[in-house]
PDB file of N, CA and C in Angstrom:
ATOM      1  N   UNK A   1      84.481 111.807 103.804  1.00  0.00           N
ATOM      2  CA  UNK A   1      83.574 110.693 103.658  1.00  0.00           C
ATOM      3  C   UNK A   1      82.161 111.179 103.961  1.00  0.00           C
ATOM      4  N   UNK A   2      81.234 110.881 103.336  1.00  0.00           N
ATOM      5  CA  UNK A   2      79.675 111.084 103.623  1.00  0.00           C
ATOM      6  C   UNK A   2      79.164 109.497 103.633  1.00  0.00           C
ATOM      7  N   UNK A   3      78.423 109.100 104.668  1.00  0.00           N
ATOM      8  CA  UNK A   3      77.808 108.172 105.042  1.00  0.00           C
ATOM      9  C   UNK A   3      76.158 108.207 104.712  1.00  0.00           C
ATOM     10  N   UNK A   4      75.485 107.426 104.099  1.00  0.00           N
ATOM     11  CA  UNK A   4      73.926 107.755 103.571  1.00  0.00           C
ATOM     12  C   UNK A   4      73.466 107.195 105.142  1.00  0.00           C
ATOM     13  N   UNK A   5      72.269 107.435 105.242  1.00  0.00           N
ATOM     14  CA  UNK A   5      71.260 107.073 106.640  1.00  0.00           C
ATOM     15  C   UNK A   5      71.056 105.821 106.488  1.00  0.00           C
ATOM     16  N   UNK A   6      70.763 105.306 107.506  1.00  0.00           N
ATOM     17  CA  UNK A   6      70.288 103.864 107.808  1.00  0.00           C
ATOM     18  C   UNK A   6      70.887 102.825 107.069  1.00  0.00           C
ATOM     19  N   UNK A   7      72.042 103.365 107.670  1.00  0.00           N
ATOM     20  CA  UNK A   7      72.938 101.565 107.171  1.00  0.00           C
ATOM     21  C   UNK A   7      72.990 101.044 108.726  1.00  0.00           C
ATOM     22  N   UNK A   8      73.530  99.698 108.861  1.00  0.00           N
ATOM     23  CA  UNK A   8      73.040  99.169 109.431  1.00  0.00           C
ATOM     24  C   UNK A   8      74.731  98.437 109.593  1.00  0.00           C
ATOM     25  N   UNK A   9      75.054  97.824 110.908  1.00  0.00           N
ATOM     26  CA  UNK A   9      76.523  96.959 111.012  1.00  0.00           C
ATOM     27  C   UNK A   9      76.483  95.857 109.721  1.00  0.00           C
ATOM     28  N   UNK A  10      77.649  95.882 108.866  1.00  0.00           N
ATOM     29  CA  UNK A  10      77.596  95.231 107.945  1.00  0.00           C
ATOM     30  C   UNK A  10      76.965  95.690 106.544  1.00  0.00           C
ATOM     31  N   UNK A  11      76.083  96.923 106.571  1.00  0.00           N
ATOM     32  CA  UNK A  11      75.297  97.220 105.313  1.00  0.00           C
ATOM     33  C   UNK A  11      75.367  98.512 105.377  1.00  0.00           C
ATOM     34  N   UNK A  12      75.616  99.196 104.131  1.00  0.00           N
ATOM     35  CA  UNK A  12      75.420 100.457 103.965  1.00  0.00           C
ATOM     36  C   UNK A  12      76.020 100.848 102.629  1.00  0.00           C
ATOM     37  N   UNK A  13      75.923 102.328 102.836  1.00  0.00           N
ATOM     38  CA  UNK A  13      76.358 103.396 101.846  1.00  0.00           C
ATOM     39  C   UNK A  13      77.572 104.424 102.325  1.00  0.00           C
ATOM     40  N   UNK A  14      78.571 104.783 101.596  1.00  0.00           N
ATOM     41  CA  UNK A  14      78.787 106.009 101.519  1.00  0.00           C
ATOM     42  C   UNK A  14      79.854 106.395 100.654  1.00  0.00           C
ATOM     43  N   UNK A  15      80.392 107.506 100.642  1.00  0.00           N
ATOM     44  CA  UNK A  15      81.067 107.940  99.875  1.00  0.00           C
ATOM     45  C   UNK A  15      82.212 108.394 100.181  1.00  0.00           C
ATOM     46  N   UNK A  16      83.570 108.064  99.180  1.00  0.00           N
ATOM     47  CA  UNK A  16      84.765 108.587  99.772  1.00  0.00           C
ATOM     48  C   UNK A  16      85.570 109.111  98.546  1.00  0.00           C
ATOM     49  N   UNK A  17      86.540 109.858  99.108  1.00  0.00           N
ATOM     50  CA  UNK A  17      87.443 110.872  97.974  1.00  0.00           C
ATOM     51  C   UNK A  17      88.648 111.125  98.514  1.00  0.00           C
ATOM     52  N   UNK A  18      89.827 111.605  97.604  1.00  0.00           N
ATOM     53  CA  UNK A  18      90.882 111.793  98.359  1.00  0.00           C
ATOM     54  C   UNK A  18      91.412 112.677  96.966  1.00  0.00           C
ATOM     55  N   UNK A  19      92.271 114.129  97.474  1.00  0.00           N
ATOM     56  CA  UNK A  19      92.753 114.489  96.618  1.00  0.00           C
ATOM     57  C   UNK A  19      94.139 114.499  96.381  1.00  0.00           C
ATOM     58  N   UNK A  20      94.838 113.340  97.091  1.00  0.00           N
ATOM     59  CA  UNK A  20      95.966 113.432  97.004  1.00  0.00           C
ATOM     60  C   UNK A  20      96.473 112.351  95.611  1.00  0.00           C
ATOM     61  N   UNK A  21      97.739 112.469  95.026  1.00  0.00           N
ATOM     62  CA  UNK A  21      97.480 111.632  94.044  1.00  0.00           C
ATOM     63  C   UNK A  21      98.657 110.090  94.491  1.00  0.00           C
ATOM     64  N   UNK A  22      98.160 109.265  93.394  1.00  0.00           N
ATOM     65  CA  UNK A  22      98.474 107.600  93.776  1.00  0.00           C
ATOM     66  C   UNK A  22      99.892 107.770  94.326  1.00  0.00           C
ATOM     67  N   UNK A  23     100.689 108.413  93.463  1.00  0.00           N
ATOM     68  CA  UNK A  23     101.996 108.415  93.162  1.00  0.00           C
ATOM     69  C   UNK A  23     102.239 109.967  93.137  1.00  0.00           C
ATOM     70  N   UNK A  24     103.183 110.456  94.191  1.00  0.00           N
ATOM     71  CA  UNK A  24     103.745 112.098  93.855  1.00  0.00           C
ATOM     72  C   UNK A  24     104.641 111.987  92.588  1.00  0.00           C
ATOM     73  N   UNK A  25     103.809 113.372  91.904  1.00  0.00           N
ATOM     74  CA  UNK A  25     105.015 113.429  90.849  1.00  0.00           C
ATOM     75  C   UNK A  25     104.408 112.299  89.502  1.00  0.00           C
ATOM     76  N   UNK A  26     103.921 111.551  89.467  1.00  0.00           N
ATOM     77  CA  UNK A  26     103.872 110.823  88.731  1.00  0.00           C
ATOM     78  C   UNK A  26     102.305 110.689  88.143  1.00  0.00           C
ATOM     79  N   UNK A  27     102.272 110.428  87.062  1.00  0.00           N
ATOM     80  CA  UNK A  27     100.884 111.101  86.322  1.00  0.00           C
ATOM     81  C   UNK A  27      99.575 109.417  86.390  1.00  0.00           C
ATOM     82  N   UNK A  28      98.790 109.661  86.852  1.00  0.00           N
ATOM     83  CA  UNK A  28      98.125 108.731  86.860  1.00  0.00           C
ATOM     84  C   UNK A  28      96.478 108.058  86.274  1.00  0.00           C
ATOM     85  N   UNK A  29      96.263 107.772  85.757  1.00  0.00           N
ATOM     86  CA  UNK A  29      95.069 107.620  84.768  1.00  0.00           C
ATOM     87  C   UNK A  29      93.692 107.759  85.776  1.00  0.00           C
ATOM     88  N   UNK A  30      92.955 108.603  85.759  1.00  0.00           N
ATOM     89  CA  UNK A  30      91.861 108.825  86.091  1.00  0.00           C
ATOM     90  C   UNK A  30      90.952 107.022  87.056  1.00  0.00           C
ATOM     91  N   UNK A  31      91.326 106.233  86.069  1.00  0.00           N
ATOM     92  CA  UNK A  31      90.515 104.748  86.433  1.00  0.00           C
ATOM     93  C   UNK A  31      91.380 104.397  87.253  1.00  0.00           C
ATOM     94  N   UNK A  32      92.767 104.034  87.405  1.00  0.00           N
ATOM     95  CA  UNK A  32      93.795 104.216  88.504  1.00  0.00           C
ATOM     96  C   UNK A  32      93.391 105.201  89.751  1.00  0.00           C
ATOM     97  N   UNK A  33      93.303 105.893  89.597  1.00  0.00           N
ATOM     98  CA  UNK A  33      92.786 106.906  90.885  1.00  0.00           C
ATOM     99  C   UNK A  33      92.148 106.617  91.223  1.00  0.00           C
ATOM    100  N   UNK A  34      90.491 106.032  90.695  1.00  0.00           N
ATOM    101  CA  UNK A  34      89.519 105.390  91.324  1.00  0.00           C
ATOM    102  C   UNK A  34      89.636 104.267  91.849  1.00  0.00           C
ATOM    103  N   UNK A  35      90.437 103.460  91.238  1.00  0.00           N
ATOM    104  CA  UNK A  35      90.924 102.136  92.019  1.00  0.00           C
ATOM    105  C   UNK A  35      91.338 102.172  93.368  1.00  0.00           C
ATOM    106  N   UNK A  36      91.760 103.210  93.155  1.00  0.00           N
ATOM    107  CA  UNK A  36      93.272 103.217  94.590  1.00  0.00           C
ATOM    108  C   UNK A  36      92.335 103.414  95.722  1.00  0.00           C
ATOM    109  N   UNK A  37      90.816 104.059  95.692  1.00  0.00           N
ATOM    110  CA  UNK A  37      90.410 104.064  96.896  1.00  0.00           C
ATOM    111  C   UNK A  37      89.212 102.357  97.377  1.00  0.00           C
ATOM    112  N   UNK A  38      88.793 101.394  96.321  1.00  0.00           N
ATOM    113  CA  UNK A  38      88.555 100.031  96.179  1.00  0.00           C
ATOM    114  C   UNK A  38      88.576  99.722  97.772  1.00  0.00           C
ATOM    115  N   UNK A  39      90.068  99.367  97.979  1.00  0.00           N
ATOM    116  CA  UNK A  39      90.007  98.396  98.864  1.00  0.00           C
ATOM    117  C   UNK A  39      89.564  98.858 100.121  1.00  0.00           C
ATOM    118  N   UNK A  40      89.052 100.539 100.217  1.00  0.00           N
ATOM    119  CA  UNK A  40      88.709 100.880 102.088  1.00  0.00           C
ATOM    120  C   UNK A  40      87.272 100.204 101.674  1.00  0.00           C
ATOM    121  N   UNK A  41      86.711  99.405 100.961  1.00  0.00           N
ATOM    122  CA  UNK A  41      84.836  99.025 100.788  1.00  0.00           C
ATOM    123  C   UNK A  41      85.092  98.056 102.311  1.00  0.00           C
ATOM    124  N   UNK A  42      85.983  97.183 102.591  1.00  0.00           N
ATOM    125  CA  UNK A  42      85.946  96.558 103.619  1.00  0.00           C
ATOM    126  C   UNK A  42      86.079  97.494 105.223  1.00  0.00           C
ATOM    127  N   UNK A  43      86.026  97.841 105.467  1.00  0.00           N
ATOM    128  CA  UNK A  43      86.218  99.136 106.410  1.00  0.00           C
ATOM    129  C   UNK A  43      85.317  99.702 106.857  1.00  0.00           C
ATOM    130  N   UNK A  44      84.523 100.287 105.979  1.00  0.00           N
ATOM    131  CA  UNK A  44      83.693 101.394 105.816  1.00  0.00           C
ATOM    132  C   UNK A  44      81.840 101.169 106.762  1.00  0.00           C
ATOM    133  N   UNK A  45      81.720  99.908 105.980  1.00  0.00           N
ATOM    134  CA  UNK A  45      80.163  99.778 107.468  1.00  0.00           C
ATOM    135  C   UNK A  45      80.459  97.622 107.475  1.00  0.00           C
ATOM    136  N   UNK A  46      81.543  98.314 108.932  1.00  0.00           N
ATOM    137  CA  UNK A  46      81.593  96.850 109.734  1.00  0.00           C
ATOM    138  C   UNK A  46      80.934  96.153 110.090  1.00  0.00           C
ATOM    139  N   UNK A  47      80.700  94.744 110.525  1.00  0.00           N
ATOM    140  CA  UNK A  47      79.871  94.605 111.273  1.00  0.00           C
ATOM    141  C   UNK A  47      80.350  93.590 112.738  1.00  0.00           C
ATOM    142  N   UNK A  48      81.755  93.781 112.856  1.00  0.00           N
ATOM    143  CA  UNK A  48      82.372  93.926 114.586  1.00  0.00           C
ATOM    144  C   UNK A  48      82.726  94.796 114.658  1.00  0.00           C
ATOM    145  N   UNK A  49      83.154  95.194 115.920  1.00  0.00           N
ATOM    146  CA  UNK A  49      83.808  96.236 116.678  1.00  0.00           C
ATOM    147  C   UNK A  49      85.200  95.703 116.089  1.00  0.00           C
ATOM    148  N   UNK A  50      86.056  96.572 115.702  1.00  0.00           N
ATOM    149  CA  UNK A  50      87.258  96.410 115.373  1.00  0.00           C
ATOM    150  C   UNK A  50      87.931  96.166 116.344  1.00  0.00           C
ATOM    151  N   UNK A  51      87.875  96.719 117.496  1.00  0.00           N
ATOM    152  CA  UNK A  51      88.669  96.886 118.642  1.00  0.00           C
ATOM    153  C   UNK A  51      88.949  95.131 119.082  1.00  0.00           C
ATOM    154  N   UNK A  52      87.889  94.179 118.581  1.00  0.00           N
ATOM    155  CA  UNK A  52      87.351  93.205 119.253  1.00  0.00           C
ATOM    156  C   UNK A  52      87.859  91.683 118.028  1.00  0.00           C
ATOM    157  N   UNK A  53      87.506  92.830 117.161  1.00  0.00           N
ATOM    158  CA  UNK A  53      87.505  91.741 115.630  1.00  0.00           C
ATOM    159  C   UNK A  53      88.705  92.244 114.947  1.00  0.00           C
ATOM    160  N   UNK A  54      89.630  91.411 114.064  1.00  0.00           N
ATOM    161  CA  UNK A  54      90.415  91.352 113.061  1.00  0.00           C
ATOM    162  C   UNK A  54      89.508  90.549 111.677  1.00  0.00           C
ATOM    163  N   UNK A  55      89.319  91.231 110.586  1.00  0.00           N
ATOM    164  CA  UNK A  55      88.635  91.138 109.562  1.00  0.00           C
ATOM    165  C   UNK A  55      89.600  91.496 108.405  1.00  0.00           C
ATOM    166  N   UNK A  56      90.451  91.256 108.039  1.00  0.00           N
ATOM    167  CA  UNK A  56      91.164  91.575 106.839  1.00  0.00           C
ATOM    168  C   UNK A  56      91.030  90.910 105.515  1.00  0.00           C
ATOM    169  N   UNK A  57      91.026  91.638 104.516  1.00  0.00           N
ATOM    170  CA  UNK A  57      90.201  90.906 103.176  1.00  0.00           C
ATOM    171  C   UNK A  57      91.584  90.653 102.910  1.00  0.00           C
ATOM    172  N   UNK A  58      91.403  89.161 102.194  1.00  0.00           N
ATOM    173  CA  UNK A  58      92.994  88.569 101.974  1.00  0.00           C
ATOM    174  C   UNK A  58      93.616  88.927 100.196  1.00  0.00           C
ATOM    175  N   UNK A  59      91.852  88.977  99.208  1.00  0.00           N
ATOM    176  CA  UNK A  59      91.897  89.273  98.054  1.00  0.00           C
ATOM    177  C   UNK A  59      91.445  90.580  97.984  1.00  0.00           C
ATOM    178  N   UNK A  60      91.064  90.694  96.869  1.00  0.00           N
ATOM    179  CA  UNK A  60      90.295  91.846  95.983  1.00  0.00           C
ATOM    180  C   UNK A  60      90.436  91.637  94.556  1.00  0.00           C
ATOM    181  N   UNK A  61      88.390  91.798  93.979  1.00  0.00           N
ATOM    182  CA  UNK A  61      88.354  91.846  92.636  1.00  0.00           C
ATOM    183  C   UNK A  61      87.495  92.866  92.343  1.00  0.00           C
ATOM    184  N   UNK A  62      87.993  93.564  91.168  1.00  0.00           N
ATOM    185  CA  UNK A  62      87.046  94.324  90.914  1.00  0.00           C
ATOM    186  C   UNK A  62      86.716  94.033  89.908  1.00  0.00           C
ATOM    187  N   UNK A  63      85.347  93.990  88.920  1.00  0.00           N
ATOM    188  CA  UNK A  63      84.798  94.200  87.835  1.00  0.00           C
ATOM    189  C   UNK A  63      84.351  95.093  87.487  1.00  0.00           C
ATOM    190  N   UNK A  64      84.193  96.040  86.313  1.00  0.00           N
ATOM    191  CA  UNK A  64      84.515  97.182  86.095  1.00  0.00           C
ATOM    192  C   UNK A  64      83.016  97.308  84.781  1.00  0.00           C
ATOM    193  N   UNK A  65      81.993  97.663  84.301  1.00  0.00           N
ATOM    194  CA  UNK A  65      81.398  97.605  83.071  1.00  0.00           C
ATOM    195  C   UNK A  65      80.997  98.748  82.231  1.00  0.00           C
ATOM    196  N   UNK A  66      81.510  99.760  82.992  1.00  0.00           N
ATOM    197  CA  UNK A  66      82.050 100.809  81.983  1.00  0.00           C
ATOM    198  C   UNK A  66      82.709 102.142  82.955  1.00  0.00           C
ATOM    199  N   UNK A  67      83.363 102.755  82.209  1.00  0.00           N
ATOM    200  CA  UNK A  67      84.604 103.282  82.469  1.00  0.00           C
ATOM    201  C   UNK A  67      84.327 104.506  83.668  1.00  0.00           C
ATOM    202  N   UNK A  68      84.729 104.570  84.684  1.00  0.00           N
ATOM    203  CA  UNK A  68      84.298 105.143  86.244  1.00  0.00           C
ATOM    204  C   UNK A  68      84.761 106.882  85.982  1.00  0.00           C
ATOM    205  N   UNK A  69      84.290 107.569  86.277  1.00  0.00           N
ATOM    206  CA  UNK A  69      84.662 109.266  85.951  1.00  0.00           C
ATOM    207  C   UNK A  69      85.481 109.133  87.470  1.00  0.00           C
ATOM    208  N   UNK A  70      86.752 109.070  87.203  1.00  0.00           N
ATOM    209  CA  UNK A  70      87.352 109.127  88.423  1.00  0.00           C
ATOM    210  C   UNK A  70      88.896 110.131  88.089  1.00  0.00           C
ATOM    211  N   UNK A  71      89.469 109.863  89.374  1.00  0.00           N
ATOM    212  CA  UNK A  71      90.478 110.933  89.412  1.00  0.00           C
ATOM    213  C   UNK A  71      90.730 111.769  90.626  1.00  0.00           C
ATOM    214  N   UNK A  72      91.884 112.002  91.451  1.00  0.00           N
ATOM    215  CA  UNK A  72      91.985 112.826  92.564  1.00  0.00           C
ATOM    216  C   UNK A  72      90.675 113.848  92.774  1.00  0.00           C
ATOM    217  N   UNK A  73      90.213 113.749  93.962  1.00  0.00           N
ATOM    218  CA  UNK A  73      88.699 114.759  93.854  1.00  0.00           C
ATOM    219  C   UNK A  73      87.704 114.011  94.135  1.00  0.00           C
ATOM    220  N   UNK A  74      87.859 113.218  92.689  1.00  0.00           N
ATOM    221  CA  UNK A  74      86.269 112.172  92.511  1.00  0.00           C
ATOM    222  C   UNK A  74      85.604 111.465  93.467  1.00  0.00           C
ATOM    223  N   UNK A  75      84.665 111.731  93.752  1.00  0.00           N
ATOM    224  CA  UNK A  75      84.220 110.772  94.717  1.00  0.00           C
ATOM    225  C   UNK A  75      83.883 109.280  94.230  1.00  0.00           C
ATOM    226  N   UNK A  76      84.105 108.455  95.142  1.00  0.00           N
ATOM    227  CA  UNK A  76      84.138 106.931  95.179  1.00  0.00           C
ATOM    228  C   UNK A  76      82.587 106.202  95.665  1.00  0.00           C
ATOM    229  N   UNK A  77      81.459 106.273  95.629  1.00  0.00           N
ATOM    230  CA  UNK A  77      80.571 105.539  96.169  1.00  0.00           C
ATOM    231  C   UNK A  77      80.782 104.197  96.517  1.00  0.00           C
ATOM    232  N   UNK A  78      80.353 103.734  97.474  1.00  0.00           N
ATOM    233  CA  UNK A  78      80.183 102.168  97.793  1.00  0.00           C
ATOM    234  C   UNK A  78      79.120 101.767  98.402  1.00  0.00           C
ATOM    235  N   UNK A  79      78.740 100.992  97.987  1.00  0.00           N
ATOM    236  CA  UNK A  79      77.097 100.216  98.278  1.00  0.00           C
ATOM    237  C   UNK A  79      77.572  98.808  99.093  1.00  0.00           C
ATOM    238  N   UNK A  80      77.789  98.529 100.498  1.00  0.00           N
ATOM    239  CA  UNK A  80      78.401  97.752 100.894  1.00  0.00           C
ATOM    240  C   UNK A  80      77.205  96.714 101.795  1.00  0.00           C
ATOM    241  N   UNK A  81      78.106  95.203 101.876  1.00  0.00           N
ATOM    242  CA  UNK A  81      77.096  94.314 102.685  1.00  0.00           C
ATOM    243  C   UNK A  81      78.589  93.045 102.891  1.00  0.00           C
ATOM    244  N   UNK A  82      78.420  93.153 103.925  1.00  0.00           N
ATOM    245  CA  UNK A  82      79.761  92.020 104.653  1.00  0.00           C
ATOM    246  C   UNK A  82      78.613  91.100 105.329  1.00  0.00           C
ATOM    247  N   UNK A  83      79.450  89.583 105.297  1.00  0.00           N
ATOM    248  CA  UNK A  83      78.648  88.228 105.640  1.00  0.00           C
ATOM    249  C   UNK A  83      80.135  87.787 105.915  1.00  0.00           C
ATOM    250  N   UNK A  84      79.809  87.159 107.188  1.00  0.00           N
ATOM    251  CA  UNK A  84      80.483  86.130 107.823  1.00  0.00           C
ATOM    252  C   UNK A  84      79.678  84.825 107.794  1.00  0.00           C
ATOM    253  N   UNK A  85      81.061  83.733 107.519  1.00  0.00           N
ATOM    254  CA  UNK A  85      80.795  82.331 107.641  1.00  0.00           C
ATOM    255  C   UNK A  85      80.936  82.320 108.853  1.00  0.00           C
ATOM    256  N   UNK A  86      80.826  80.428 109.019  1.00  0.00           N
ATOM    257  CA  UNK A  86      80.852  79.512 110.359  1.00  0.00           C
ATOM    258  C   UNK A  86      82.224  79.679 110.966  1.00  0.00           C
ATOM    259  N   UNK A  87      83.293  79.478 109.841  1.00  0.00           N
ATOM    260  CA  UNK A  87      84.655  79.182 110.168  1.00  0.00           C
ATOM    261  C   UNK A  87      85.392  80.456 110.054  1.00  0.00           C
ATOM    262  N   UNK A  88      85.184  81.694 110.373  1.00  0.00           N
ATOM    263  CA  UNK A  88      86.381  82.626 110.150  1.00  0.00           C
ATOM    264  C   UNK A  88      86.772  83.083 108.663  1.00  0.00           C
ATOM    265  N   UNK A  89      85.368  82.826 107.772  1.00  0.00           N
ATOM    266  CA  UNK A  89      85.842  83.364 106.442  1.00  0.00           C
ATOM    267  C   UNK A  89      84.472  84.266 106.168  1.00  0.00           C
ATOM    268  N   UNK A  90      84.864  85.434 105.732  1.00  0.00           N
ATOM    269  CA  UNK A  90      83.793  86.553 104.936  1.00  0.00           C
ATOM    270  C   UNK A  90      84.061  87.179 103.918  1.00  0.00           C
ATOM    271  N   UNK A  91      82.623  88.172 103.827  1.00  0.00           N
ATOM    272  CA  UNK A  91      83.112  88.301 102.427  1.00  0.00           C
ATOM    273  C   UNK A  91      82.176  89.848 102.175  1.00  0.00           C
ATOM    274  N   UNK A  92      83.300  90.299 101.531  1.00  0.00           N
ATOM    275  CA  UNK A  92      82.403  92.067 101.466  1.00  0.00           C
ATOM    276  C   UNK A  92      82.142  92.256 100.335  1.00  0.00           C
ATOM    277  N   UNK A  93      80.541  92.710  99.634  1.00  0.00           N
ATOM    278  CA  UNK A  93      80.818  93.069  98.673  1.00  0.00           C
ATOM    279  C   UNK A  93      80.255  93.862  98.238  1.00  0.00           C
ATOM    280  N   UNK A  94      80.966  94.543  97.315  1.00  0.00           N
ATOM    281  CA  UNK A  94      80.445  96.279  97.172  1.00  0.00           C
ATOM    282  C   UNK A  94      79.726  96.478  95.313  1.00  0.00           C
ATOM    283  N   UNK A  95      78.660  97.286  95.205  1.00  0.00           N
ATOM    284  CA  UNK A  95      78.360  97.794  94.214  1.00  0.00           C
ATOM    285  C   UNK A  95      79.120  98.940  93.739  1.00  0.00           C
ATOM    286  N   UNK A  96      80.114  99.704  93.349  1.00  0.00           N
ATOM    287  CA  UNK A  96      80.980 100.614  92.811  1.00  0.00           C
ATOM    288  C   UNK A  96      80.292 101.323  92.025  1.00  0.00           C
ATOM    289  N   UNK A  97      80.287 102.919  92.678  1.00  0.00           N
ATOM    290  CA  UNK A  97      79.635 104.053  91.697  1.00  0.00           C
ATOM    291  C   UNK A  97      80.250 105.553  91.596  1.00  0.00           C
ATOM    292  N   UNK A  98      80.433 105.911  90.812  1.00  0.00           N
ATOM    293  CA  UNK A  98      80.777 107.553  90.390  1.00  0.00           C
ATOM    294  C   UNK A  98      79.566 108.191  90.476  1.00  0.00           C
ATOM    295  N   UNK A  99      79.882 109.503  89.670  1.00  0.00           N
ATOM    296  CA  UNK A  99      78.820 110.468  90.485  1.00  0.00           C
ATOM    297  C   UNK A  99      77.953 109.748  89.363  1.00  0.00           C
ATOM    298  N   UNK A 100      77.524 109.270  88.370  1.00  0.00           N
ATOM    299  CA  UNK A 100      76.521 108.878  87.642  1.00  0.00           C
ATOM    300  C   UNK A 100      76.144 107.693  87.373  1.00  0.00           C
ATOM    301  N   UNK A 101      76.614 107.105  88.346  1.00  0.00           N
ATOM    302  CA  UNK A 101      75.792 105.469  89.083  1.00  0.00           C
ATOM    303  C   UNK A 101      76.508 104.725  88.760  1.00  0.00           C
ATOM    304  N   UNK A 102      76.089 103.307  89.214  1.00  0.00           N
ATOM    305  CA  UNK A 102      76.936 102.561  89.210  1.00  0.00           C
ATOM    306  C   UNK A 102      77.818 101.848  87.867  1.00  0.00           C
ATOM    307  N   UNK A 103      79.190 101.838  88.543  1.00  0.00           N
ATOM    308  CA  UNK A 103      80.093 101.356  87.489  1.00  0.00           C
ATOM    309  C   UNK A 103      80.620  99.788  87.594  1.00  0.00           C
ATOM    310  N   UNK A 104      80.154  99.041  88.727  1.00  0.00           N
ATOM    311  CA  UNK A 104      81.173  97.741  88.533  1.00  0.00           C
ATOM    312  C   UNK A 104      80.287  96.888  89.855  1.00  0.00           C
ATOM    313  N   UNK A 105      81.483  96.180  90.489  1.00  0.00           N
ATOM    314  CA  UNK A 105      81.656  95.403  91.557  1.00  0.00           C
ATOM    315  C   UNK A 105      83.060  95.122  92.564  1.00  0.00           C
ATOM    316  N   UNK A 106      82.768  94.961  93.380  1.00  0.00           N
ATOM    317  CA  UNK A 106      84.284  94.834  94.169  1.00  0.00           C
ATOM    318  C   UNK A 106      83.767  93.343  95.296  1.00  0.00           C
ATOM    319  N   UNK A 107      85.159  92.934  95.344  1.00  0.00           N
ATOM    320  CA  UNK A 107      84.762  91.408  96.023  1.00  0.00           C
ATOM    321  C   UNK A 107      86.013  91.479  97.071  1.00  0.00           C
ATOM    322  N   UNK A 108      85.680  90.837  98.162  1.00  0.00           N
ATOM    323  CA  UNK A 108      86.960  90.986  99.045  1.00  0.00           C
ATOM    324  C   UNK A 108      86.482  89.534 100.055  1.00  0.00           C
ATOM    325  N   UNK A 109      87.341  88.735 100.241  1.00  0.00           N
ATOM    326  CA  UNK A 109      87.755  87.648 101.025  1.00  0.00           C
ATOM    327  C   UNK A 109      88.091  88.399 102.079  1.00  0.00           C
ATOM    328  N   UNK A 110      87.380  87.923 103.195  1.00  0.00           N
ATOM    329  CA  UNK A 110      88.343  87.811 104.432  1.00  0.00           C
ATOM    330  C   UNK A 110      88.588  87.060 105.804  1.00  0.00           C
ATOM    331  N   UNK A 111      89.507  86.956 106.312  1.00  0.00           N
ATOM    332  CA  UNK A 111      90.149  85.662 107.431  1.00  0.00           C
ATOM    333  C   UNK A 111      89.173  86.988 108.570  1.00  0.00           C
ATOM    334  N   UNK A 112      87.880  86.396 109.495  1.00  0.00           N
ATOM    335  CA  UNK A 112      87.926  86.935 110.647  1.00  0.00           C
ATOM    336  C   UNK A 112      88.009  86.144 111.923  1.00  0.00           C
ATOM    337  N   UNK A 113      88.790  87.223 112.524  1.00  0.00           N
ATOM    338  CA  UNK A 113      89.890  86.262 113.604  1.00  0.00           C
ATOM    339  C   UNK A 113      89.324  87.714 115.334  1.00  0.00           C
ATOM    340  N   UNK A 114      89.059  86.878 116.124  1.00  0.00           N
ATOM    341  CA  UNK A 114      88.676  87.603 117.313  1.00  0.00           C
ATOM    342  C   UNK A 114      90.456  87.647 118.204  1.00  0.00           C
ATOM    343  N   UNK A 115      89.917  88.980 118.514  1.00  0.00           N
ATOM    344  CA  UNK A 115      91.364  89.541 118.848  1.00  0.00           C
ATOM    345  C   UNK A 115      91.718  89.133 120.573  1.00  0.00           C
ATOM    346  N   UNK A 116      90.497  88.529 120.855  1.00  0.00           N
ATOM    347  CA  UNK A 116      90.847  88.399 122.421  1.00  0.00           C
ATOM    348  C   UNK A 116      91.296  86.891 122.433  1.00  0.00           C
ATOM    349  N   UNK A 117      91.758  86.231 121.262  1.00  0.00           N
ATOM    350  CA  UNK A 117      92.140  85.169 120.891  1.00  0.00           C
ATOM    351  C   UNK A 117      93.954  85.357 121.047  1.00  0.00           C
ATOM    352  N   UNK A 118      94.598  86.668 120.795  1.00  0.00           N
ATOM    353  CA  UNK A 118      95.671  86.805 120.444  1.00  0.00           C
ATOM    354  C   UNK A 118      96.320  86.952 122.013  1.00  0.00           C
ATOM    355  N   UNK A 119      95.549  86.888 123.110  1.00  0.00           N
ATOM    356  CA  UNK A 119      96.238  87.521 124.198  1.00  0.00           C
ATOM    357  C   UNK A 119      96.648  86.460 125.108  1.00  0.00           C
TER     358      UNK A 119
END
């Protein structure tokens, strides 16, 4: 992962890759590969302490507007900004880019729930 400077809890940049593939053994389409790394955009620049906060995105959408150079290797950019509501609902959402800019959008719902609630 490479992280760009001055992001901020809740806002940022960075980049992620993985060369392992979706499925062992099994052949997988380049845009598939890029997908599969999507859903860490919620993760990546928090804005609780995890230790403290439960934030789990309940959906995920991606929109896609032209076709992502992806594939085991590829790096994944994400341009990220998470907002919390009043009531325990947020929402992350990411600009999606390959190495030659941006390709889409990613949307993620999520229930946040304080963990010192569970004890």
């Amino acid at each position: 992962m490479l992280r760009a400077p001055g992001g901020e809890p809740g806002q940022g940049q960075v980049w992620v890759r993985t060369t392992l593939p979706l499925l062992e053994g099994e052949p997988v389409s380049p845009v598939a590969a890029y997908l599969g790394l999507v859903d860490t955009a919620n993760g990546m620049n928090v804005r609780l302490d995890p230790r403290e906060w439960a934030f789990p995105n309940v959906d995920l959408t991606v929109h896609l507007y032209r076709t992502p150079d992806g594939g085991p290797g590829y790096w994944l950019g994400l341009d990220t900004l998470v907002t919390f509501g009043a009531r325990g609902v947020g929402l992350t959402s990411t600009t999606l880019h390959d190495e030659h800019g941006p390709v889409g959008r990613a949307e993620q719902i999520l229930t946040v729930r304080s963990m010192a609630a569970r004890h």
